[in-house]
N, C-alpha and C. Protein backbone atom coordinates (compact mmCIF):
# COMPACT_ATOMS: atom_id res chain seq x y z
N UNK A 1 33.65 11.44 29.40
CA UNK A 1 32.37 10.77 29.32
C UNK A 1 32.58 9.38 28.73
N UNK A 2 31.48 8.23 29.21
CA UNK A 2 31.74 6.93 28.71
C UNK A 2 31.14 6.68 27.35
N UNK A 3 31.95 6.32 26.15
CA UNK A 3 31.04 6.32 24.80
C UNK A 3 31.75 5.31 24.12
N UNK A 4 31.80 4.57 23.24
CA UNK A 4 31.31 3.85 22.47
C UNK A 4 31.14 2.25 23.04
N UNK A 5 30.53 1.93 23.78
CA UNK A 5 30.08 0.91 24.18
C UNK A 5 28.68 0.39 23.55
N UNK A 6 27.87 1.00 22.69
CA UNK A 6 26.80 0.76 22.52
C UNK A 6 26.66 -0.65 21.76
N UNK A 7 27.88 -1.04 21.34
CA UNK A 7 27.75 -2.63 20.87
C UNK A 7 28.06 -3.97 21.73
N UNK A 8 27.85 -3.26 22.95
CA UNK A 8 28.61 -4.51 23.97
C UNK A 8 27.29 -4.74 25.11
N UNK A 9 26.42 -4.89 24.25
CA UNK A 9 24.83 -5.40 25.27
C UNK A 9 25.28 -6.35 26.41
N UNK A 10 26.27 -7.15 25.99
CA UNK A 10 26.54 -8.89 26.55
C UNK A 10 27.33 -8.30 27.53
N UNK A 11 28.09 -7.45 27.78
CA UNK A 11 29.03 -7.01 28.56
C UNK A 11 28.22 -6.87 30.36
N UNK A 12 29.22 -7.74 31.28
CA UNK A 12 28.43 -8.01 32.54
C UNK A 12 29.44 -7.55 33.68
N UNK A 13 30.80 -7.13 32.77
CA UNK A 13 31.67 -6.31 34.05
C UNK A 13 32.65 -5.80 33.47
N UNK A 14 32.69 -4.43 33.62
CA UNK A 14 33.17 -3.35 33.26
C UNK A 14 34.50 -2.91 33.81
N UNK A 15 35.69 -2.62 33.70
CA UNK A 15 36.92 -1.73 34.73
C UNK A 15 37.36 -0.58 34.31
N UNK A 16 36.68 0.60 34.56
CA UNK A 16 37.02 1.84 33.73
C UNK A 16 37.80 2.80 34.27
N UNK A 17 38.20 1.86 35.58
CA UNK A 17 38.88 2.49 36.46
C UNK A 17 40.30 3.73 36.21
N UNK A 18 40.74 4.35 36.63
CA UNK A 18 41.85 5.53 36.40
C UNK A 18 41.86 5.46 34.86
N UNK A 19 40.94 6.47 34.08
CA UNK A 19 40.75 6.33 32.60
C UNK A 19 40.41 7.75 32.36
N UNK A 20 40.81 8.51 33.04
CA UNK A 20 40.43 10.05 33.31
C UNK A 20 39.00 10.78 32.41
N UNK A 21 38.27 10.13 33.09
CA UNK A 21 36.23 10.05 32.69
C UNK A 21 36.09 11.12 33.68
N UNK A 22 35.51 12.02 33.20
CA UNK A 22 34.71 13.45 34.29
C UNK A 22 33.71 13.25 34.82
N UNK A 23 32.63 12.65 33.74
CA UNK A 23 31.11 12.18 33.67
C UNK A 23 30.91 10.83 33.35
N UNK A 24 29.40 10.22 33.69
CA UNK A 24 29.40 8.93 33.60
C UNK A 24 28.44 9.03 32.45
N UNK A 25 27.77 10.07 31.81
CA UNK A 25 26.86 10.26 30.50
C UNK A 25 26.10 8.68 30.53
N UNK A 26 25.47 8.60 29.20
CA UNK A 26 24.42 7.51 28.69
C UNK A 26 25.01 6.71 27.77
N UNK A 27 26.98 6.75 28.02
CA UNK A 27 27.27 5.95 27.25
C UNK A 27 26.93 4.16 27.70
N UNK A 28 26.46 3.77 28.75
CA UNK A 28 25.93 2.65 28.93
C UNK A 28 24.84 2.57 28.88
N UNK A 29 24.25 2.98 28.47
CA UNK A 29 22.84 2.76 28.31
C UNK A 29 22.30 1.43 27.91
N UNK A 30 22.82 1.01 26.68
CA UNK A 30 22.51 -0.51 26.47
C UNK A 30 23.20 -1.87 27.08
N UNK A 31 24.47 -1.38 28.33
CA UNK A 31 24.78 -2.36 28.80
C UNK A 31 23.92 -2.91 29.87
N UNK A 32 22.57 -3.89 29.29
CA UNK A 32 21.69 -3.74 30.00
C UNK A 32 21.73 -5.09 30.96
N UNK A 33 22.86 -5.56 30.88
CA UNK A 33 23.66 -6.99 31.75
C UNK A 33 24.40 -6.84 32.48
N UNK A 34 25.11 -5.45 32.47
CA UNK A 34 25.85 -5.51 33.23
C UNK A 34 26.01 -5.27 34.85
N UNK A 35 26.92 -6.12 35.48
CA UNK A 35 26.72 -6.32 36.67
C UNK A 35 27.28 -5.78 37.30
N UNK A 36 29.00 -5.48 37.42
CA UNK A 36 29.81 -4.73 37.79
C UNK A 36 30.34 -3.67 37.22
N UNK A 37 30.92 -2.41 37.68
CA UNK A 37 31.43 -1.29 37.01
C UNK A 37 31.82 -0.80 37.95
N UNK A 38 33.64 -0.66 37.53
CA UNK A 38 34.26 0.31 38.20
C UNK A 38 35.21 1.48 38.21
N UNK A 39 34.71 2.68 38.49
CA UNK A 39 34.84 4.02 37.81
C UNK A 39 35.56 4.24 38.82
N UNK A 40 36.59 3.89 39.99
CA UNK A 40 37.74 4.39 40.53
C UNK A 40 38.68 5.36 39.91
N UNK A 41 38.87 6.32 40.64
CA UNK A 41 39.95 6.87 40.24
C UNK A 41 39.86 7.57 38.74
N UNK A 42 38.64 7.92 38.71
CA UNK A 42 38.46 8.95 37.47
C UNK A 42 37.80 10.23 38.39
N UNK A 43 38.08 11.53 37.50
CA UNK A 43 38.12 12.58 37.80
C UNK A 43 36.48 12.97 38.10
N UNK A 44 35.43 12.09 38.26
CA UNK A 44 33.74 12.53 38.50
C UNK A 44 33.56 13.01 39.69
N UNK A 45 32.94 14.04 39.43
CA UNK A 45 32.32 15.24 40.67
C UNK A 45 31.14 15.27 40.40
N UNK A 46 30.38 14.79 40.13
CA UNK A 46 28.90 15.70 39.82
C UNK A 46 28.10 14.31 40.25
N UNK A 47 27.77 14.54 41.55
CA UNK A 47 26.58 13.50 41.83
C UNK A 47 25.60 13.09 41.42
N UNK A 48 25.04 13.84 40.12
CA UNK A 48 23.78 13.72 39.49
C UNK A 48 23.78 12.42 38.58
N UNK A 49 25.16 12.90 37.93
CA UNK A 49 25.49 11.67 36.93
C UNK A 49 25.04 9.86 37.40
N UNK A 50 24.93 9.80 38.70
CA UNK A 50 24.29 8.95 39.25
C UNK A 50 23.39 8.48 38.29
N UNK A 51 22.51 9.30 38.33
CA UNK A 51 21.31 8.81 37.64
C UNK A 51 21.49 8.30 35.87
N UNK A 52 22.48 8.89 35.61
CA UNK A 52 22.76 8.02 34.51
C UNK A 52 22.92 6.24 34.35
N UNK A 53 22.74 6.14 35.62
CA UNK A 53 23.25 4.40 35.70
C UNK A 53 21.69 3.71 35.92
N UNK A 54 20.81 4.33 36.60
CA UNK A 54 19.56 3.95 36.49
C UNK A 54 18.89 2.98 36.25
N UNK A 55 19.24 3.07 34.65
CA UNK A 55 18.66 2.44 33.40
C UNK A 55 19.39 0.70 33.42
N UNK A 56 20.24 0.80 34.34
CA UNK A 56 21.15 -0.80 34.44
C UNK A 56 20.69 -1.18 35.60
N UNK A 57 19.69 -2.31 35.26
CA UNK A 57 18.98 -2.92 36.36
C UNK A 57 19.43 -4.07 36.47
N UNK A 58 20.51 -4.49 35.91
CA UNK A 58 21.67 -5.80 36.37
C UNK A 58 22.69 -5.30 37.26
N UNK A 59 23.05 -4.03 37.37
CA UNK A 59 24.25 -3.36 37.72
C UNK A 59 24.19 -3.86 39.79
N UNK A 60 24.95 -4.46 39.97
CA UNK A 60 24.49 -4.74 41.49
C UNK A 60 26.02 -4.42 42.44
N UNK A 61 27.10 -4.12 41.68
CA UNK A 61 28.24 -3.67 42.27
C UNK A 61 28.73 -2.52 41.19
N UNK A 62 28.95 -1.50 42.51
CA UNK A 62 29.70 -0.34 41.72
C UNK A 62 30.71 0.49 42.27
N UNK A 63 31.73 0.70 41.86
CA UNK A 63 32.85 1.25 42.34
C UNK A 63 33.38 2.28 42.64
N UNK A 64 33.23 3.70 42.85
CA UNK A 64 34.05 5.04 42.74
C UNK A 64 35.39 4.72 43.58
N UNK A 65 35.81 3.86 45.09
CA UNK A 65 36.63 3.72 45.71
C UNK A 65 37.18 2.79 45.46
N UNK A 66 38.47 2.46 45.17
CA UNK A 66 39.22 1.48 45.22
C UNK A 66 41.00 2.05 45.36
N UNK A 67 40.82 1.60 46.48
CA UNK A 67 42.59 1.73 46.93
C UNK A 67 43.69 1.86 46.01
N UNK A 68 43.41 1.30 45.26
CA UNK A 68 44.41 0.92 44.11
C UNK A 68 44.75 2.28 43.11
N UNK A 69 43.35 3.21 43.32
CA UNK A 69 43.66 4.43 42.49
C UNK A 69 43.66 5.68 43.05
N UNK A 70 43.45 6.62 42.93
CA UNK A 70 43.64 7.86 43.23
C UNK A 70 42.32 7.88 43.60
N UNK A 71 42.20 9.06 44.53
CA UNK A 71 40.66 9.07 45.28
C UNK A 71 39.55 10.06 44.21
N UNK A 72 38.34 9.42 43.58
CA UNK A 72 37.55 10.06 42.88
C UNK A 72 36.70 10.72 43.80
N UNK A 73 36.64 12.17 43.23
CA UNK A 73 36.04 13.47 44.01
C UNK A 73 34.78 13.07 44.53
N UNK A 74 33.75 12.20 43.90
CA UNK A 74 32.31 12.29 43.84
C UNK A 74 31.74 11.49 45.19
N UNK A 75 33.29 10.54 45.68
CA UNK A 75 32.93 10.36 46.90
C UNK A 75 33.22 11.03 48.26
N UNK A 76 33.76 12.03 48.10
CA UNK A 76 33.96 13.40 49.16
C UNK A 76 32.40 13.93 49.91
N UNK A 77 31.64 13.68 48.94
CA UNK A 77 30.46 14.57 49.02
C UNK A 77 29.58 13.97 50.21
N UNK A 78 29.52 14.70 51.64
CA UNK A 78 28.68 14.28 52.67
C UNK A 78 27.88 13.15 52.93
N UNK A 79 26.78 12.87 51.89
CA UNK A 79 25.77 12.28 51.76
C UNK A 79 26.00 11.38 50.46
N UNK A 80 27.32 10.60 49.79
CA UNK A 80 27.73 10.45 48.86
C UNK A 80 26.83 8.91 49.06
N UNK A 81 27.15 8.12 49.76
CA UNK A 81 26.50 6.42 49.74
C UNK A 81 25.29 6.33 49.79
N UNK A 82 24.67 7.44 50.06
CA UNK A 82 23.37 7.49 50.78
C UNK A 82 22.59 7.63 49.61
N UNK A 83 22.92 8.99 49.28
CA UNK A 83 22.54 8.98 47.65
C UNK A 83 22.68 8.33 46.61
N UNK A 84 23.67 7.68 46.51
CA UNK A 84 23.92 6.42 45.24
C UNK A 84 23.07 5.17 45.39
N UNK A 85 22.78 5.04 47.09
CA UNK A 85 21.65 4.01 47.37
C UNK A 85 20.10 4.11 46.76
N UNK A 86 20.17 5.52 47.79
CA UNK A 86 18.87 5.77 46.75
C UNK A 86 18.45 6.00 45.40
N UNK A 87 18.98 6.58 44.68
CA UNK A 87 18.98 6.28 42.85
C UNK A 87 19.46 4.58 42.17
N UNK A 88 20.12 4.49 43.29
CA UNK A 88 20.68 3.14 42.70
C UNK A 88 20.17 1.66 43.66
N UNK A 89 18.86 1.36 43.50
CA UNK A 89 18.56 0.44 44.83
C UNK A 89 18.60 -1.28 44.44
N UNK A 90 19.05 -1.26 43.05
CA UNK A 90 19.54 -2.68 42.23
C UNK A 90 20.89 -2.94 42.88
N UNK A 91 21.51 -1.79 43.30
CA UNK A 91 23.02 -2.04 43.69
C UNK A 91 23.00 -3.10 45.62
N UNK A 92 24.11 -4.02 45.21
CA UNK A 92 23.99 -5.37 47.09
C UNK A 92 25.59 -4.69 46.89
N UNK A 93 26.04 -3.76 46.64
CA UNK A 93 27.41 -3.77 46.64
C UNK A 93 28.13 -2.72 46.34
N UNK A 94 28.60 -1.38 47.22
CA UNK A 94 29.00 -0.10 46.85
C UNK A 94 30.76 0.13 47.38
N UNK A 95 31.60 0.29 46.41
CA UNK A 95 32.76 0.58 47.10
C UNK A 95 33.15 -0.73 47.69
N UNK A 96 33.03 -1.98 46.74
CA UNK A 96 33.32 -3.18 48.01
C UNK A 96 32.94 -3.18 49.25
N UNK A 97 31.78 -2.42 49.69
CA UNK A 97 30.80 -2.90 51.12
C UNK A 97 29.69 -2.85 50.86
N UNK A 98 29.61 -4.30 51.42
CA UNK A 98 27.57 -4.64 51.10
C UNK A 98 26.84 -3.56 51.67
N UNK A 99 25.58 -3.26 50.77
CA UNK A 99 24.58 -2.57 51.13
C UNK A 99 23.23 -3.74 51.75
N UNK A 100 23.32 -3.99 53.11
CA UNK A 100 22.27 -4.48 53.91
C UNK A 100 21.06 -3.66 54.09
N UNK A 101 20.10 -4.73 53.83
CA UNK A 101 18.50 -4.35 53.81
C UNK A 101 18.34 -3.10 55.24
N UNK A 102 18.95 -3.31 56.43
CA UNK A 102 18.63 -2.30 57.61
C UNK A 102 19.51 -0.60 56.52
N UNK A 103 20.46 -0.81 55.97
CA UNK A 103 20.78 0.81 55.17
C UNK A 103 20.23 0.75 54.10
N UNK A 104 19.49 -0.11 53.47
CA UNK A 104 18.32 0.85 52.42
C UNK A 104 17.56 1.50 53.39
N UNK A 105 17.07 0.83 53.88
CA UNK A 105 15.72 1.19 54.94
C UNK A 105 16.18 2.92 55.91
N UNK A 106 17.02 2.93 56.03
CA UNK A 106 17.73 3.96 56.95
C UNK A 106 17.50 5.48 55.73
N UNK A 107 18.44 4.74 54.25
CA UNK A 107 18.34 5.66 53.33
C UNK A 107 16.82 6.08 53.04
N UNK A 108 16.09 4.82 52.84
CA UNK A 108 14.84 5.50 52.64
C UNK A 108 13.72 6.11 53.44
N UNK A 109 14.06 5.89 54.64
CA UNK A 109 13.41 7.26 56.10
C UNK A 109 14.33 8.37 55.79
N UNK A 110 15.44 8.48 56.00
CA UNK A 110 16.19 9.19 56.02
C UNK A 110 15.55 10.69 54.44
N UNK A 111 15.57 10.02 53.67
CA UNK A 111 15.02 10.61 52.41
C UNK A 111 13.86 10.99 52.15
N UNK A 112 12.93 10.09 52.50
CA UNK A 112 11.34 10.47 53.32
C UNK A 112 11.04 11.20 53.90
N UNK A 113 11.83 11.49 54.89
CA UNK A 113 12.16 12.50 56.04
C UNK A 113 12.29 13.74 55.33
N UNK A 114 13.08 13.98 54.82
CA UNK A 114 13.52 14.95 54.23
C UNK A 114 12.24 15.66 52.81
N UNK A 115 12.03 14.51 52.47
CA UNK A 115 10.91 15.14 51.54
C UNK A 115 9.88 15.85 52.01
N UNK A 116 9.53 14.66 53.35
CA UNK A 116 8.67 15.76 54.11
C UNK A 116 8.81 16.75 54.35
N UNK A 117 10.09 17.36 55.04
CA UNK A 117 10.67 18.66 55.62
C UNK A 117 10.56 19.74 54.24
N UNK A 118 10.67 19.32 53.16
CA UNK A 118 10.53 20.47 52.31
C UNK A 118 9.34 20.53 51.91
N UNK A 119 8.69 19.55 51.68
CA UNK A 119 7.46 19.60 51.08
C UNK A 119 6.41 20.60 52.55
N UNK A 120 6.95 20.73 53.50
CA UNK A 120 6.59 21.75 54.50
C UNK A 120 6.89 22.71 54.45
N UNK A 121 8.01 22.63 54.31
CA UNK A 121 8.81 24.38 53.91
C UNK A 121 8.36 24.88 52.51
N UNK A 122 8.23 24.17 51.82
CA UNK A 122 7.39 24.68 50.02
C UNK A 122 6.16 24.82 50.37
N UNK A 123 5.27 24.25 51.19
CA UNK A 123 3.83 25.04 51.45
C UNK A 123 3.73 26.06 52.31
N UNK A 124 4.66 25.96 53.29
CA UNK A 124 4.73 27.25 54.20
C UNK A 124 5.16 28.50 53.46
N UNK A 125 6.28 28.43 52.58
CA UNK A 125 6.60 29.27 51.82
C UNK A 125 5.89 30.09 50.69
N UNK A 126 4.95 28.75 50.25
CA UNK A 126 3.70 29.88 49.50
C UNK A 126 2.53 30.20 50.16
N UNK A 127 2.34 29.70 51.28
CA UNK A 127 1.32 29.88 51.99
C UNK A 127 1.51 32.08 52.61
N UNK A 128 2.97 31.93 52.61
CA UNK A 128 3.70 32.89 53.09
C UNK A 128 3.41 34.00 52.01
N UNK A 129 3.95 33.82 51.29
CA UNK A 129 4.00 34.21 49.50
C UNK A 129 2.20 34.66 49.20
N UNK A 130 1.23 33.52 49.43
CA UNK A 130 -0.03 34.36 49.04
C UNK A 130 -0.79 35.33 50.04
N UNK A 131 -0.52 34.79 51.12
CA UNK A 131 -0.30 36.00 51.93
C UNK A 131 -0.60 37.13 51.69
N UNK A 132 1.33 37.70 51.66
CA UNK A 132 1.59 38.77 50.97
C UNK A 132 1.44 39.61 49.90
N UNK A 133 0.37 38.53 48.86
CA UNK A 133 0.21 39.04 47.89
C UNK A 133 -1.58 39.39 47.83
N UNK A 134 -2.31 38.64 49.09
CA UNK A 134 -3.88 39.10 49.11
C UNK A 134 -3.26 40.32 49.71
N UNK A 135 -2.43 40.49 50.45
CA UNK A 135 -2.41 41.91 50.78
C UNK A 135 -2.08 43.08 50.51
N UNK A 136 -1.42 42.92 49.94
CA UNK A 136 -0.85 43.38 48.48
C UNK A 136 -1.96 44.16 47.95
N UNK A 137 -3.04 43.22 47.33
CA UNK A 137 -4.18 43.64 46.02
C UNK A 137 -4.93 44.08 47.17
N UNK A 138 -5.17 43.95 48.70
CA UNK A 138 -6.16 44.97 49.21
C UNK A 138 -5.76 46.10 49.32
N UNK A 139 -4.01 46.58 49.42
CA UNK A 139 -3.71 47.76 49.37
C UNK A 139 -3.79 48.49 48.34
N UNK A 140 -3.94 47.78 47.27
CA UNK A 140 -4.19 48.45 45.94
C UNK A 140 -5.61 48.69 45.53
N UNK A 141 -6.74 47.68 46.37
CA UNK A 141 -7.57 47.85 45.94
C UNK A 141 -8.12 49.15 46.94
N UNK A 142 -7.65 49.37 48.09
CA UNK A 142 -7.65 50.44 49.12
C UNK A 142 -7.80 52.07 48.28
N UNK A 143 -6.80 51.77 47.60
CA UNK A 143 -5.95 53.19 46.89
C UNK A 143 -6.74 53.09 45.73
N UNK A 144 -7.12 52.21 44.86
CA UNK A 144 -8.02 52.70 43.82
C UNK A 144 -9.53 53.18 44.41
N UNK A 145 -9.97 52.73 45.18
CA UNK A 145 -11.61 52.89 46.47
C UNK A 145 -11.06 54.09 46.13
N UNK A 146 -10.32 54.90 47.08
CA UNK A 146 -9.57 56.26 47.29
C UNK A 146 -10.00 56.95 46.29
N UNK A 147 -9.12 56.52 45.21
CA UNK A 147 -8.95 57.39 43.83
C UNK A 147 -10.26 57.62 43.91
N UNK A 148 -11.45 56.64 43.63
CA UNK A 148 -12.49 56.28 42.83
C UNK A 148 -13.82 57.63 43.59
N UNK A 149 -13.16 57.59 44.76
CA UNK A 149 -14.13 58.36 45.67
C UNK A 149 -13.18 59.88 45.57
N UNK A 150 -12.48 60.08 45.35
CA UNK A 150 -11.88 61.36 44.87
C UNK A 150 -12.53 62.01 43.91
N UNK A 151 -12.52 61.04 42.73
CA UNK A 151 -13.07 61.64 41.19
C UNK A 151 -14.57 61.72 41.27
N UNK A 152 -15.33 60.82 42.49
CA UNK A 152 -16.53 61.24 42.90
C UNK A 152 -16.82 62.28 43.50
N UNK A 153 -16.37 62.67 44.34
CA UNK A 153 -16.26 64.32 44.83
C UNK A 153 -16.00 65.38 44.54
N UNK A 154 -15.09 65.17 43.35
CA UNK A 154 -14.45 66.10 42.53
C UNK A 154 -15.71 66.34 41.13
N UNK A 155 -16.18 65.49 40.97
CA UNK A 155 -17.51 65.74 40.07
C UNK A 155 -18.35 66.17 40.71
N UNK A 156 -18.82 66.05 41.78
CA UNK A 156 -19.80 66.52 42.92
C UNK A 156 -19.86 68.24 43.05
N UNK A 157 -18.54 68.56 42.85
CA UNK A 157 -18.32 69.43 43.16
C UNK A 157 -18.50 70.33 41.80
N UNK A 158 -18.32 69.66 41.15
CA UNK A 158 -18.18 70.33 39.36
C UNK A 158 -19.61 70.59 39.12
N UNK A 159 -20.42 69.72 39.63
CA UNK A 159 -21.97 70.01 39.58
C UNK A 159 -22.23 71.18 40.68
N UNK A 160 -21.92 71.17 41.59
CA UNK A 160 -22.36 72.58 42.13
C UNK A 160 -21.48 73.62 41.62
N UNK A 161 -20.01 73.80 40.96
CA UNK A 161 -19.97 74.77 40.71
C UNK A 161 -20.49 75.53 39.66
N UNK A 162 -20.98 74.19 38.42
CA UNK A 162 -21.43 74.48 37.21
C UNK A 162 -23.17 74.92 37.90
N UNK A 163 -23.57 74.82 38.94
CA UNK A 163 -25.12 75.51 39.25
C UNK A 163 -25.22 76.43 39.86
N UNK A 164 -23.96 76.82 40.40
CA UNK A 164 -23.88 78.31 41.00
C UNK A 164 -24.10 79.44 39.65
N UNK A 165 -22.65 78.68 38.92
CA UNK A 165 -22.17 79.53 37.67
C UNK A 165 -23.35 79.89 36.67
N UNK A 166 -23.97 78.72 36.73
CA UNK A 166 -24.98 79.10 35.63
C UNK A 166 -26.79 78.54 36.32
N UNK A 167 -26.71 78.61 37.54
CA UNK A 167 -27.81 78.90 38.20
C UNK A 167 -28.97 77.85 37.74
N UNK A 168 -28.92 76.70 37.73
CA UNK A 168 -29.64 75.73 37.36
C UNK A 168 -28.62 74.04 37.74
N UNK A 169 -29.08 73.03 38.42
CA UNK A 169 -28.74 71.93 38.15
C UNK A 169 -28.47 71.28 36.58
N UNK A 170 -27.40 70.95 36.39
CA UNK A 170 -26.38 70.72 35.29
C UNK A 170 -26.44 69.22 35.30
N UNK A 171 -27.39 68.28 34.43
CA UNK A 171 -26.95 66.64 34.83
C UNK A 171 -25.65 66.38 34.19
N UNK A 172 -24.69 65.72 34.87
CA UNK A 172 -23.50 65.36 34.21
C UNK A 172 -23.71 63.85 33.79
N UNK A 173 -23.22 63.35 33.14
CA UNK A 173 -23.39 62.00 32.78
C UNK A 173 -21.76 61.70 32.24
């Protein structure tokens, strides 16, 4: 993880390159100038950590690839540029290749797109879900009716046997 930087506000380009870093944590948090950073060739897998960089709205070039080092895992991942675009849209510069206005635009249909598609599948899915569950409480409410008209008949019956037995209507209450 990146840590003790918190005294280097002024700091505007970073090389943290092959420094065997797992995570990119909130140790920059206050490098709030900085422009370049490059995390080549460190051991980061976890795409989320992305969002740790966020908060650096100077940050406009950033590095995971550079020839020079060993290949960092975090750019293996399918959808790896696409995603760093989108969390990261301060960045004109990924891996030493410009990010042009037509691939934000791509990233952000592309991502749009996709929100849509779930945000369909999450209403279909509870739409699905309540469903199953009004039907649910009518089968239960089915089976208590049942019960309810059981224990009505079954008293019905307790009154005529109690007026046979003892030869007079019996009010039950």
């Amino acid at each position: 993880m990146i840590q003790n930087l918190s005294q280097s506000e002024e700091l505007n380009e970073l090389n943290l390159a092959g420094n065997n870093i797992t995570e990119i944590g909130n140790g920059l948090l206050l490098c709030t100038k900085l422009e370049y950073l490059n995390l080549s060739g460190n051991p980061i897998s976890n795409l989320l950590g992305i969002s740790d960089l966020k908060s650096l709205s100077s940050l406009r070039k950033l590095l995971f690839y550079d020839a020079t080092y060993r290949i960092t895992p975090i750019i293996q991942y399918v959808n790896y540029r696409s995603y760093v675009i989108k969390n990261l849209p301060q960045l004109t510069s990924l891996d030493d290749f410009t990010i042009h206005p037509e691939e934000c635009l791509a990233v952000t249909n592309y991502y749009a797109s996709k929100d849509l598609y779930y945000a369909i599948q999450y209403h279909s899915e509870l739409y699905k879900f309540s469903e199953e569950i009004i039907t649910k409480k009518k089968l239960q409410l089915n089976k208590l009716n049942t019960i309810q008209d059981r224990i009505f008949n079954g008293m019905m019956m307790l009154k005529v046997i109690l007026c046979i037995v003892f030869g007079s209507l019996v009010e039950y209450k």
